[in-house]
N, C-alpha and C. Protein backbone atom coordinates (compact mmCIF):
# COMPACT_ATOMS: atom_id res chain seq x y z
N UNK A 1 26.61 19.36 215.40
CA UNK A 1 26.75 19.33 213.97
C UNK A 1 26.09 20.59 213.40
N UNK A 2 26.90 21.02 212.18
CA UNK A 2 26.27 22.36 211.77
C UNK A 2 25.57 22.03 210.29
N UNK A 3 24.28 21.43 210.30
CA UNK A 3 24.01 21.02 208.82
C UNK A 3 23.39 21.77 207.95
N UNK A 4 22.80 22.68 208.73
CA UNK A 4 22.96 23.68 207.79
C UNK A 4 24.11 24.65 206.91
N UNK A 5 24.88 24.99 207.82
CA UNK A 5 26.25 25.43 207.25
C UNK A 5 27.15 24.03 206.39
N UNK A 6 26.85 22.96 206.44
CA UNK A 6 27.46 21.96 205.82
C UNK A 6 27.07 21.52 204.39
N UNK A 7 25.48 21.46 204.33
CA UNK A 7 24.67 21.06 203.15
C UNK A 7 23.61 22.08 202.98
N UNK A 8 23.90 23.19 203.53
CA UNK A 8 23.14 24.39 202.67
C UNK A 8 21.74 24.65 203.16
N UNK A 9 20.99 25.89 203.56
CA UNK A 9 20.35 25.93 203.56
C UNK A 9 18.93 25.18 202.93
N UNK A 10 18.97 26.26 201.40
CA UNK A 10 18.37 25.10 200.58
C UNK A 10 18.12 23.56 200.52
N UNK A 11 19.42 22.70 200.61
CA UNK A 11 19.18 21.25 200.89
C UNK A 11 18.30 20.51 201.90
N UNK A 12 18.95 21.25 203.54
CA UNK A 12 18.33 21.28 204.99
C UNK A 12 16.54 21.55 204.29
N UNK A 13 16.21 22.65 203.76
CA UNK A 13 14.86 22.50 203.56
C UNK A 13 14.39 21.45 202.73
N UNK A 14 15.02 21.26 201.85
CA UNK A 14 14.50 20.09 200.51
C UNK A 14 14.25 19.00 201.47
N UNK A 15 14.80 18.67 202.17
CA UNK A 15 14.78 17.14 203.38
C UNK A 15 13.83 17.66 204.02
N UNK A 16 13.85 18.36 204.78
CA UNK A 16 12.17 18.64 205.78
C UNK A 16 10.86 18.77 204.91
N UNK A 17 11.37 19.27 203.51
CA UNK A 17 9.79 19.69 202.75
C UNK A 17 9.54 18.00 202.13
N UNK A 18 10.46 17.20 202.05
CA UNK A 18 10.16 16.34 201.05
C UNK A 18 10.07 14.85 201.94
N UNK A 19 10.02 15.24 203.78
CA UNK A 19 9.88 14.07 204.47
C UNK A 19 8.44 13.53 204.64
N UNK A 20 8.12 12.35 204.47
CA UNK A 20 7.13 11.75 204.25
C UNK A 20 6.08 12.05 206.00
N UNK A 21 5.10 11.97 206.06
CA UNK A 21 4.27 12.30 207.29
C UNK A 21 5.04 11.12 208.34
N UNK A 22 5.27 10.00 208.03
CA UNK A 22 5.47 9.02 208.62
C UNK A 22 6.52 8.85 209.27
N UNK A 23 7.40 9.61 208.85
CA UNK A 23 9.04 9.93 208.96
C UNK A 23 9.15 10.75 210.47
N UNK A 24 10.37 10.77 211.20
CA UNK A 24 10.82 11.52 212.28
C UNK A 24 12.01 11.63 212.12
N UNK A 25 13.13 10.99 211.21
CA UNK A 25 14.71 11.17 210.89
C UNK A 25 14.69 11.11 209.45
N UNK A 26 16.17 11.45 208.99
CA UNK A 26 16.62 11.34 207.69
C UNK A 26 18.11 10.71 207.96
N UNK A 27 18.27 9.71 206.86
CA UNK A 27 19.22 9.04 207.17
C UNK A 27 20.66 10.26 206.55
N UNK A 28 21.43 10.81 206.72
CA UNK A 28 22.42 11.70 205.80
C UNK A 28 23.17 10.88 205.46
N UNK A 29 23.52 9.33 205.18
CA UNK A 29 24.96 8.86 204.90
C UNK A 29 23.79 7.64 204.09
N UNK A 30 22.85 7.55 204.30
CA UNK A 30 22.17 6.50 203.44
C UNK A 30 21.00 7.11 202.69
N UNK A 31 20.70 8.62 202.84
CA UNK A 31 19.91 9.19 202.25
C UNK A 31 18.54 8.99 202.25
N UNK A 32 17.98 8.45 203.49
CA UNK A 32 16.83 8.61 203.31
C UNK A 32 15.81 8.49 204.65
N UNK A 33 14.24 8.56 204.46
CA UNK A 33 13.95 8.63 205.70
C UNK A 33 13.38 7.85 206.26
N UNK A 34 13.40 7.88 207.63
CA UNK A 34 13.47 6.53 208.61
C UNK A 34 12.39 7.08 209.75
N UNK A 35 11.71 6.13 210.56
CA UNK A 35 10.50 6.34 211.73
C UNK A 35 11.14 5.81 212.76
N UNK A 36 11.44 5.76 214.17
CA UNK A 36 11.36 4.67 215.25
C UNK A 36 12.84 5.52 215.84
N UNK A 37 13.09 6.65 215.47
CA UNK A 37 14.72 7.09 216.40
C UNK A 37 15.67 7.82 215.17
N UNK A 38 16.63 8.37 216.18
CA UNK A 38 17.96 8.83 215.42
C UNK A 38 18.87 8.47 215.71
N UNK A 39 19.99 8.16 214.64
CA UNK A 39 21.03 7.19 215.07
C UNK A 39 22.14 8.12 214.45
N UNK A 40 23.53 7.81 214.52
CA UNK A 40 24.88 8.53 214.33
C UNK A 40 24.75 9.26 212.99
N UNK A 41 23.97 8.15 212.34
CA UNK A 41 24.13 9.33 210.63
C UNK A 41 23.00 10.17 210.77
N UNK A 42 21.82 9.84 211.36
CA UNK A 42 20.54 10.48 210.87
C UNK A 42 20.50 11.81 212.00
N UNK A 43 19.67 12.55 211.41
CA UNK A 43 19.73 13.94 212.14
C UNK A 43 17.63 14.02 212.30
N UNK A 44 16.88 14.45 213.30
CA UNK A 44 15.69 14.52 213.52
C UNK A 44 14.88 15.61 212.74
N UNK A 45 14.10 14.89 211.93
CA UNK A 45 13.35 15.85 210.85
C UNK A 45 12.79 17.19 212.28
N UNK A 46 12.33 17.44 212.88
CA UNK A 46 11.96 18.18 213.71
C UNK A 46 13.02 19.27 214.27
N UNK A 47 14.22 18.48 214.79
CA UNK A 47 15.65 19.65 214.99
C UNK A 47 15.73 19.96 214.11
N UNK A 48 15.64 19.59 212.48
CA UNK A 48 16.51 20.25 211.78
C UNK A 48 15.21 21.62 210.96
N UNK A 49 14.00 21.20 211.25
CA UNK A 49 12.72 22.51 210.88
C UNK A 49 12.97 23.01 212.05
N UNK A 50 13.66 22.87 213.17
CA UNK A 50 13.57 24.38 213.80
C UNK A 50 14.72 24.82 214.06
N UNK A 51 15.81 24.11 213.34
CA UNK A 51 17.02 24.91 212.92
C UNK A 51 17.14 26.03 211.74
N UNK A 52 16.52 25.28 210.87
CA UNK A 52 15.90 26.31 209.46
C UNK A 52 14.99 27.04 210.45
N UNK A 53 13.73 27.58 211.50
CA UNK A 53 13.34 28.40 211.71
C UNK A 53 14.31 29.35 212.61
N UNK A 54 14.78 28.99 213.31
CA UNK A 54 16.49 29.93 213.78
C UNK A 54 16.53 30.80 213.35
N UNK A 55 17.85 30.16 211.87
CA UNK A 55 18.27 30.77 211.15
C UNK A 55 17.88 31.41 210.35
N UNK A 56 16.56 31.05 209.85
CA UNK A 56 15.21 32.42 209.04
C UNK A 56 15.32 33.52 210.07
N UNK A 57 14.67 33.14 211.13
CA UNK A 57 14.67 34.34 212.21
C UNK A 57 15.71 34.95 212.54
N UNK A 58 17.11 34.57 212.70
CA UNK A 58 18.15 35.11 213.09
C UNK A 58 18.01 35.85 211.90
N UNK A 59 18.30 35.74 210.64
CA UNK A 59 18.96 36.33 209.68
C UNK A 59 17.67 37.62 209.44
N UNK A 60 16.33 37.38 210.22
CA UNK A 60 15.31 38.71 209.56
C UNK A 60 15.67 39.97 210.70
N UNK A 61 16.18 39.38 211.75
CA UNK A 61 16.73 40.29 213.00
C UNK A 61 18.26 41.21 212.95
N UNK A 62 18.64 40.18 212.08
CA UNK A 62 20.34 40.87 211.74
C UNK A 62 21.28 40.08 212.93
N UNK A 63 20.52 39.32 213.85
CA UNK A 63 21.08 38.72 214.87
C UNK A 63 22.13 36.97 214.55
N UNK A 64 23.04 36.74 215.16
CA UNK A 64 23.80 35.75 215.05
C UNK A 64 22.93 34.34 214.89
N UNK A 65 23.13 33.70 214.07
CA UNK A 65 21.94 32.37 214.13
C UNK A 65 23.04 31.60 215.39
N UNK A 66 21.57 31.30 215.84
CA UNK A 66 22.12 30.24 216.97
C UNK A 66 23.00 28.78 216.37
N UNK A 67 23.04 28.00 217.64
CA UNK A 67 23.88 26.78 217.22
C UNK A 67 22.64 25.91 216.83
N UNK A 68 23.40 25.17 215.77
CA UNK A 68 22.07 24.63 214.13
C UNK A 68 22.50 23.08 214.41
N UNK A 69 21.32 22.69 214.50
CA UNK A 69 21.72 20.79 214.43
C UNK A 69 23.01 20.45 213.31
């Protein structure tokens, strides 16, 4: 899945900056965040901060961003 290219940079961060300590997923089809696993809708607060760090880094290199949760 490319969620960054899908829901935007910006958004991808708003969800990692605004996940609660307690949290390890975000639900994307129920909107919100969840502890204990990732399931078909939810994507892992952790893949998706080091998908946003990637693509920061790709883009300060001039280099191709890798493949993005």
């Amino acid at each position: 899945m490319y969620l960054i290219k899908e829901l935007g940079l910006e958004k991808c961060k708003q969800i990692v900056d605004g996940a609660p300590d307690w949290s390890n997923s975000y639900d994307l089809k129920g909107k919100d965040y969840w502890k204990g696993g990732v399931f078909a809708t939810a994507v892992s607060i952790d893949d998706l901060r080091t998908a946003i760090a990637n693509h920061e880094n790709a883009n300060m290199t001039g280099m191709k961003p890798p493949v993005m949760v």
